[in-house]
Every structure is written in structure tokens, then in C-alpha cells.
PDB file of N, CA and C in Angstrom:
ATOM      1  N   UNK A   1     -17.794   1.945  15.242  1.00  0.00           N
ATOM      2  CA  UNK A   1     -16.521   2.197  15.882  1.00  0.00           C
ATOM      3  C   UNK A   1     -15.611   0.980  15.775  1.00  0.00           C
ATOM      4  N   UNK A   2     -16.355  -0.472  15.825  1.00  0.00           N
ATOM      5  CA  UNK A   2     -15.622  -1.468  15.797  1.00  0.00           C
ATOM      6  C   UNK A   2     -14.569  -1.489  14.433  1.00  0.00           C
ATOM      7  N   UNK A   3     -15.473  -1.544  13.318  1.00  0.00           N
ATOM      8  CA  UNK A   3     -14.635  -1.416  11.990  1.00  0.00           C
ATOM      9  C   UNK A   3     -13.444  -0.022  11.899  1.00  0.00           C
ATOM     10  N   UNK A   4     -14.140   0.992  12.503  1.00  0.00           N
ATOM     11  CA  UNK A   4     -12.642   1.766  12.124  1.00  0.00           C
ATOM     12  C   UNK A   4     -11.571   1.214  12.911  1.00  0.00           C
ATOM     13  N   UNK A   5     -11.666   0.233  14.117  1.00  0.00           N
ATOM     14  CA  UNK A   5     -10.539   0.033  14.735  1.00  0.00           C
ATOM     15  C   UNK A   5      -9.752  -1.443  14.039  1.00  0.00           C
ATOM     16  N   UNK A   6     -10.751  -1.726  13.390  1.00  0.00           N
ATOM     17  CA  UNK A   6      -9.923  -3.132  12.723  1.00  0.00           C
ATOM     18  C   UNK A   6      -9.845  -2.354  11.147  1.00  0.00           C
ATOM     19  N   UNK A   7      -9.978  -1.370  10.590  1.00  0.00           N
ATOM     20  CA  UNK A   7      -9.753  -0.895   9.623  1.00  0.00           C
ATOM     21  C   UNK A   7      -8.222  -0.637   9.771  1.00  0.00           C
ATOM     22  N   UNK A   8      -8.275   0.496  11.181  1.00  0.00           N
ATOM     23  CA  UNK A   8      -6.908   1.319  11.435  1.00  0.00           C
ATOM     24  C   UNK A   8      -5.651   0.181  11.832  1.00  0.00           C
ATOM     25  N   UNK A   9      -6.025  -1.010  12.612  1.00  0.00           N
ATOM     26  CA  UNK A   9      -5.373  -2.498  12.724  1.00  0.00           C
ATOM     27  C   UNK A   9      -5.195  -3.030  11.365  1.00  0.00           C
ATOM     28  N   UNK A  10      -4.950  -2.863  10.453  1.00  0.00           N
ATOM     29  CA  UNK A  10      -5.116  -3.732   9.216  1.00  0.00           C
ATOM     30  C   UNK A  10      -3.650  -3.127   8.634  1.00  0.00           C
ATOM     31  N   UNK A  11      -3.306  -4.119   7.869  1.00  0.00           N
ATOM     32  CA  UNK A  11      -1.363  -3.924   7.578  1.00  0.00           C
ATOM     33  C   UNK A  11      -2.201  -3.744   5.920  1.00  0.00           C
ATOM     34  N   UNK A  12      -3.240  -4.330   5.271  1.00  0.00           N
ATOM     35  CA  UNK A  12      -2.922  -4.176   3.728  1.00  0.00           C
ATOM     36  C   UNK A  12      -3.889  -2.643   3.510  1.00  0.00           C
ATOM     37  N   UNK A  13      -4.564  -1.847   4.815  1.00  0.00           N
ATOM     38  CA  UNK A  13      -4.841  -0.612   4.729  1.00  0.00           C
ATOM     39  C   UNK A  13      -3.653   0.211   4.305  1.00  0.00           C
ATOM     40  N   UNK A  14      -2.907  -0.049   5.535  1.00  0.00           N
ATOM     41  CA  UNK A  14      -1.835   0.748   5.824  1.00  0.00           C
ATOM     42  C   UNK A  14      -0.831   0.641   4.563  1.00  0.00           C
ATOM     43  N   UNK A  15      -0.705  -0.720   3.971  1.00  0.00           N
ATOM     44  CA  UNK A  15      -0.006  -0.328   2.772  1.00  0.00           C
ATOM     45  C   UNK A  15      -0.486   0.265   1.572  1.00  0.00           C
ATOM     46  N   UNK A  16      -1.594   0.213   1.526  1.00  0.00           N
ATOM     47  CA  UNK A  16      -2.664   0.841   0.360  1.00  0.00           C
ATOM     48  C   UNK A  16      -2.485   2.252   0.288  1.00  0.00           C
ATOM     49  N   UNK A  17      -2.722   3.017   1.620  1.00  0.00           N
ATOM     50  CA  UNK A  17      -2.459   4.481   2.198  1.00  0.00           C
ATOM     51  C   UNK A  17      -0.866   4.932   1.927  1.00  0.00           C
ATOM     52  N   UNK A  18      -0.072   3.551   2.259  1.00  0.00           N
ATOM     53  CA  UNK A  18       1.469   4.144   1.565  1.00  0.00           C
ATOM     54  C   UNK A  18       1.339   4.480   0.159  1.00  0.00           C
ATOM     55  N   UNK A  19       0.984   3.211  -0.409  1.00  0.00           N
ATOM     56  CA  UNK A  19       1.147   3.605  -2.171  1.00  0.00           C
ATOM     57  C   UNK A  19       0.082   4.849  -2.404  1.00  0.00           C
ATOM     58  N   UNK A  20      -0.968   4.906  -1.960  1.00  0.00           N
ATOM     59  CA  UNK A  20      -1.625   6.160  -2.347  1.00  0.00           C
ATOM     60  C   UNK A  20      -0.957   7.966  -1.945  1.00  0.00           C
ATOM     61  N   UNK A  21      -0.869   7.903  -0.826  1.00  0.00           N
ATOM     62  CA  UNK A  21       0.439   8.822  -0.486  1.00  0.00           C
ATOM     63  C   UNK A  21       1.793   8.924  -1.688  1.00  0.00           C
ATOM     64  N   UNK A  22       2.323   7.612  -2.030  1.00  0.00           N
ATOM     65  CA  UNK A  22       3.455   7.992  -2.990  1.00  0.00           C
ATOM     66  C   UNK A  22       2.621   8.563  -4.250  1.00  0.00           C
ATOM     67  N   UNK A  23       1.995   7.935  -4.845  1.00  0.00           N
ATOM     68  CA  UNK A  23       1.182   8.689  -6.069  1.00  0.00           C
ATOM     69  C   UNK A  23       0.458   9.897  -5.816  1.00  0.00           C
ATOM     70  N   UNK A  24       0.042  10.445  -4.672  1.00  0.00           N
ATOM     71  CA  UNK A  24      -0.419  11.665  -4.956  1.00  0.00           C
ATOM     72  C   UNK A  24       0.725  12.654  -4.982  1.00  0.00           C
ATOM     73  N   UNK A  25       1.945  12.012  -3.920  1.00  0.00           N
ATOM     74  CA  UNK A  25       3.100  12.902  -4.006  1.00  0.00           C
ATOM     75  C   UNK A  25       3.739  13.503  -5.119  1.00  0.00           C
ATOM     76  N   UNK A  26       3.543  12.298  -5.760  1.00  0.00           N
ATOM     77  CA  UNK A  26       4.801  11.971  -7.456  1.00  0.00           C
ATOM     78  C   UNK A  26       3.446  13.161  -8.257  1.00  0.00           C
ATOM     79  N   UNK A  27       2.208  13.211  -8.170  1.00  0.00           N
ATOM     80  CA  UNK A  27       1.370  13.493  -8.885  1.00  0.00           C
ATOM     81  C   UNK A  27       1.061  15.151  -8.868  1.00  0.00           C
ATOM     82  N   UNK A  28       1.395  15.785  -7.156  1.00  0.00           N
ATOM     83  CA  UNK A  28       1.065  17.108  -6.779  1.00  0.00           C
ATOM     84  C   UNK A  28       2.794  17.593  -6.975  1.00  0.00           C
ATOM     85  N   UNK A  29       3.566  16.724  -6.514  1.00  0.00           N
ATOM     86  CA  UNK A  29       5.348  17.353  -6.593  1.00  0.00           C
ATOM     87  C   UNK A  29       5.717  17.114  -7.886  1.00  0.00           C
ATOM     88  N   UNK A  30       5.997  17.466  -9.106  1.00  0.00           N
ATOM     89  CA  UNK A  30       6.786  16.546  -9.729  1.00  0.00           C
ATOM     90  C   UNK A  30       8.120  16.454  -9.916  1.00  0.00           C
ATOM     91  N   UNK A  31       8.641  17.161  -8.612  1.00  0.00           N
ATOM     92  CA  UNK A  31      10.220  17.000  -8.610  1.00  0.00           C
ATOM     93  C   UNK A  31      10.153  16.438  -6.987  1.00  0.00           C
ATOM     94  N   UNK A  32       9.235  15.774  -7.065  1.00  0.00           N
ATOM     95  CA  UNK A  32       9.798  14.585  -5.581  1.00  0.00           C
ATOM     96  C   UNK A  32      10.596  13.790  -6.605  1.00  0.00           C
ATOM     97  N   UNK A  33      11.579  13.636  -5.044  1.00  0.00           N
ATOM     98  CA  UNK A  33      12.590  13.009  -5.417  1.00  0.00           C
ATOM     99  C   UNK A  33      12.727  11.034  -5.797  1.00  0.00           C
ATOM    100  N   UNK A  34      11.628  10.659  -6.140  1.00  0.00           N
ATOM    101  CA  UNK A  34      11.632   9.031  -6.270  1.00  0.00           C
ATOM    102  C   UNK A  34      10.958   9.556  -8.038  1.00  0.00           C
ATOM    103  N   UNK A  35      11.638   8.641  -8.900  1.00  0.00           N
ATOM    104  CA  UNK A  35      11.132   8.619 -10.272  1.00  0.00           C
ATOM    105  C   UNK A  35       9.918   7.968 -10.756  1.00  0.00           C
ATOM    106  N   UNK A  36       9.681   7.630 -11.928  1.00  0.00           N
ATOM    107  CA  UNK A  36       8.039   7.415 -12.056  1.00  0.00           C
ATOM    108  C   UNK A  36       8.370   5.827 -12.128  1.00  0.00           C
ATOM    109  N   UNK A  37       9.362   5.045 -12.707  1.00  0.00           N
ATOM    110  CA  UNK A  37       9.901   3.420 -12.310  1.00  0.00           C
ATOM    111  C   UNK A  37      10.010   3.133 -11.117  1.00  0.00           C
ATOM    112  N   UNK A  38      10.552   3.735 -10.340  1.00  0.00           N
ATOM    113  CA  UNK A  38      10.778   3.622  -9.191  1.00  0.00           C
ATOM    114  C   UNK A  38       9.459   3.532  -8.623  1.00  0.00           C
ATOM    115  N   UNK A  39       8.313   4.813  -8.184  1.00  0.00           N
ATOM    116  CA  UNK A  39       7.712   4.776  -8.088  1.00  0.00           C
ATOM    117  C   UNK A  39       6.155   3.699  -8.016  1.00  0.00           C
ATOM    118  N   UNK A  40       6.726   3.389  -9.361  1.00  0.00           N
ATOM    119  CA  UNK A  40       5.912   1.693 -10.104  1.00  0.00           C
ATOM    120  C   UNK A  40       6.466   0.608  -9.616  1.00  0.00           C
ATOM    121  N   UNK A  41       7.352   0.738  -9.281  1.00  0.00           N
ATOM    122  CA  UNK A  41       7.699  -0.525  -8.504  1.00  0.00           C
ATOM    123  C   UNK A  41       7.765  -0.515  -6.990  1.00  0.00           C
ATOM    124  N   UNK A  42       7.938   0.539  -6.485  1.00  0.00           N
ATOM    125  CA  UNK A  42       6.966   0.402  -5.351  1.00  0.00           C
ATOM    126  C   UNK A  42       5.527   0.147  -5.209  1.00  0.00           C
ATOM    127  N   UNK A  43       4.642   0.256  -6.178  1.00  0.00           N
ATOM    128  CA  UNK A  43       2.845   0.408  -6.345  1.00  0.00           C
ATOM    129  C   UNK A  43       2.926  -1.195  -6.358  1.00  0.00           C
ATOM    130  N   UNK A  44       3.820  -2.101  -7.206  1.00  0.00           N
ATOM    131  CA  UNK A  44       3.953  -3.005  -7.665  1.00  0.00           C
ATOM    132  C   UNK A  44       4.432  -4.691  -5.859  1.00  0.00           C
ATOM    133  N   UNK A  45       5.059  -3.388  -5.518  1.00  0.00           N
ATOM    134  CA  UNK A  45       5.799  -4.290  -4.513  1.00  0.00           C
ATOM    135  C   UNK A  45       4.371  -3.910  -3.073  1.00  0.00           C
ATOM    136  N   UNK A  46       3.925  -3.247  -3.154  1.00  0.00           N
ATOM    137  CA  UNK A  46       2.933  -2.905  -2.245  1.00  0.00           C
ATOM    138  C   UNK A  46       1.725  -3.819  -2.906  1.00  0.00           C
ATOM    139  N   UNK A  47       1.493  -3.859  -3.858  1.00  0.00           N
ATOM    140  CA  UNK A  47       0.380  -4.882  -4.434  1.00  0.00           C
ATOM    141  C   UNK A  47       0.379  -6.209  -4.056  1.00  0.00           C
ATOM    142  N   UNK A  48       1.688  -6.573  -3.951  1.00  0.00           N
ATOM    143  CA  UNK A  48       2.224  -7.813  -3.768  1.00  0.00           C
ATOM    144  C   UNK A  48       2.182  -8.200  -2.826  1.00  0.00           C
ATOM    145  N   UNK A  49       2.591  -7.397  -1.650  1.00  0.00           N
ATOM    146  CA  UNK A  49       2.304  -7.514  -0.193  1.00  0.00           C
ATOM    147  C   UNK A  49       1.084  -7.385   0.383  1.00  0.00           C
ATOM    148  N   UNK A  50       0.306  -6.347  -0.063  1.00  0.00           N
ATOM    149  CA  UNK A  50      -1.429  -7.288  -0.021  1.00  0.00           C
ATOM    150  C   UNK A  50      -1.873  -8.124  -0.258  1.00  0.00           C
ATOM    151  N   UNK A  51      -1.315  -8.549  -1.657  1.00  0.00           N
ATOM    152  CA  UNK A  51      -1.777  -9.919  -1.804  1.00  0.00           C
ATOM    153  C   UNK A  51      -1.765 -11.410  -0.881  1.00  0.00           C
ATOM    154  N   UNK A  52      -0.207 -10.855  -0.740  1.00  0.00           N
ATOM    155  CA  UNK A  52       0.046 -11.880   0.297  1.00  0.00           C
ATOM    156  C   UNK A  52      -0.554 -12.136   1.409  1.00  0.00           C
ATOM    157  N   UNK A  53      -0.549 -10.469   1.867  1.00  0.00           N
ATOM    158  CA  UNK A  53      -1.324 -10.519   3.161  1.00  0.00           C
ATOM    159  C   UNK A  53      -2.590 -11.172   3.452  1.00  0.00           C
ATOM    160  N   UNK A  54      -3.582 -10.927   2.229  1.00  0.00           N
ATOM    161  CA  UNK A  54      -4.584 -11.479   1.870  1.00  0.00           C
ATOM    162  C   UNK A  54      -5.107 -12.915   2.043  1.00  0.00           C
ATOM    163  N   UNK A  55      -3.919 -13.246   1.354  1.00  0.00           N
ATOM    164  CA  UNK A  55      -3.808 -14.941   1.133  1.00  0.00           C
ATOM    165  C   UNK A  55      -3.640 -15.707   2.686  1.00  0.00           C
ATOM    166  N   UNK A  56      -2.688 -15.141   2.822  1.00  0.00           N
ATOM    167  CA  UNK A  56      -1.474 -15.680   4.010  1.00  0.00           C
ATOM    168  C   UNK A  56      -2.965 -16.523   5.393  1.00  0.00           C
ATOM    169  N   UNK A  57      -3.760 -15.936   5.776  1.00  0.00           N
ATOM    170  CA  UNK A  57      -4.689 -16.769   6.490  1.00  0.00           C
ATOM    171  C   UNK A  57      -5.536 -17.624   6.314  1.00  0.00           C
ATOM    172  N   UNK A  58      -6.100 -17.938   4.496  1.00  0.00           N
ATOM    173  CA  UNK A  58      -6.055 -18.982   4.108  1.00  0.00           C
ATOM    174  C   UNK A  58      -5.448 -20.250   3.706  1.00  0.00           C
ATOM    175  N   UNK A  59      -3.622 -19.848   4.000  1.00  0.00           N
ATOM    176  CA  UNK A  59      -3.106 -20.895   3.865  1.00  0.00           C
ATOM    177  C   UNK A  59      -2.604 -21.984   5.273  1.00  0.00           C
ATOM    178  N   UNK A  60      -3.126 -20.864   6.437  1.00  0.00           N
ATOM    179  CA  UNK A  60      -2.817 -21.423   7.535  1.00  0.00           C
ATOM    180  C   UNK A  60      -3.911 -21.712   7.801  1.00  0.00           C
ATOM    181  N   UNK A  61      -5.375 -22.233   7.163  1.00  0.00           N
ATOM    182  CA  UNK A  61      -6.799 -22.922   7.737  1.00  0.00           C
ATOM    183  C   UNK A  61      -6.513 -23.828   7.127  1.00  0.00           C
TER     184      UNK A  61
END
């Protein structure tokens, strides 16, 4: 129970679940309305922000 609550607490879950949500959208709709660049650069900008997120508490030890 502990881990699903620091799973469901976690910001680079929650962005992972965004980008996965946009790709299944773009993948089951294909006239949602965001294009396949667009799209990639959101996957791209969400990658990025995990990363960071990632990082970001090793640079404050």
C-alpha cells in the first residue's frame, strides 16, 4: 500500500501517464486534434521533465 501511495505522489509518474495518454489518443483517434510533431514534442518535453525531475535531488545532496 505504501508504494502505490508514493507511486500515485510521484510528478515523473504522472507525467509518464500524460505522454502515454497522448499516444494512445493520437494512436486509437486519428483525427485528435494535436498532430504527430506536435505530439513528439510533447513526448520530448515530458522526457525532459523527468529527467529533470530525476536529477533535481541529486543536485541538492
Amino acid at each position: 500500500m505504501e508504494k502505490l501511495k508514493l507511486l500515485l505522489g510521484s510528478r515523473k509518474f504522472w507525467a509518464a501517464l500524460i505522454g502515454l495518454t497522448f499516444v494512445c489518443l493520437q494512436a486509437w483517434y486519428p483525427d485528435f486534434p494535436v498532430g504527430e510533431e506536435e505530439l513528439t514534442n510533447v513526448i520530448y518535453l515530458l522526457a525532459a521533465y523527468i529527467l529533470g525531475v530525476a536529477i533535481e535531488p541529486r543536485l541538492n545532496a
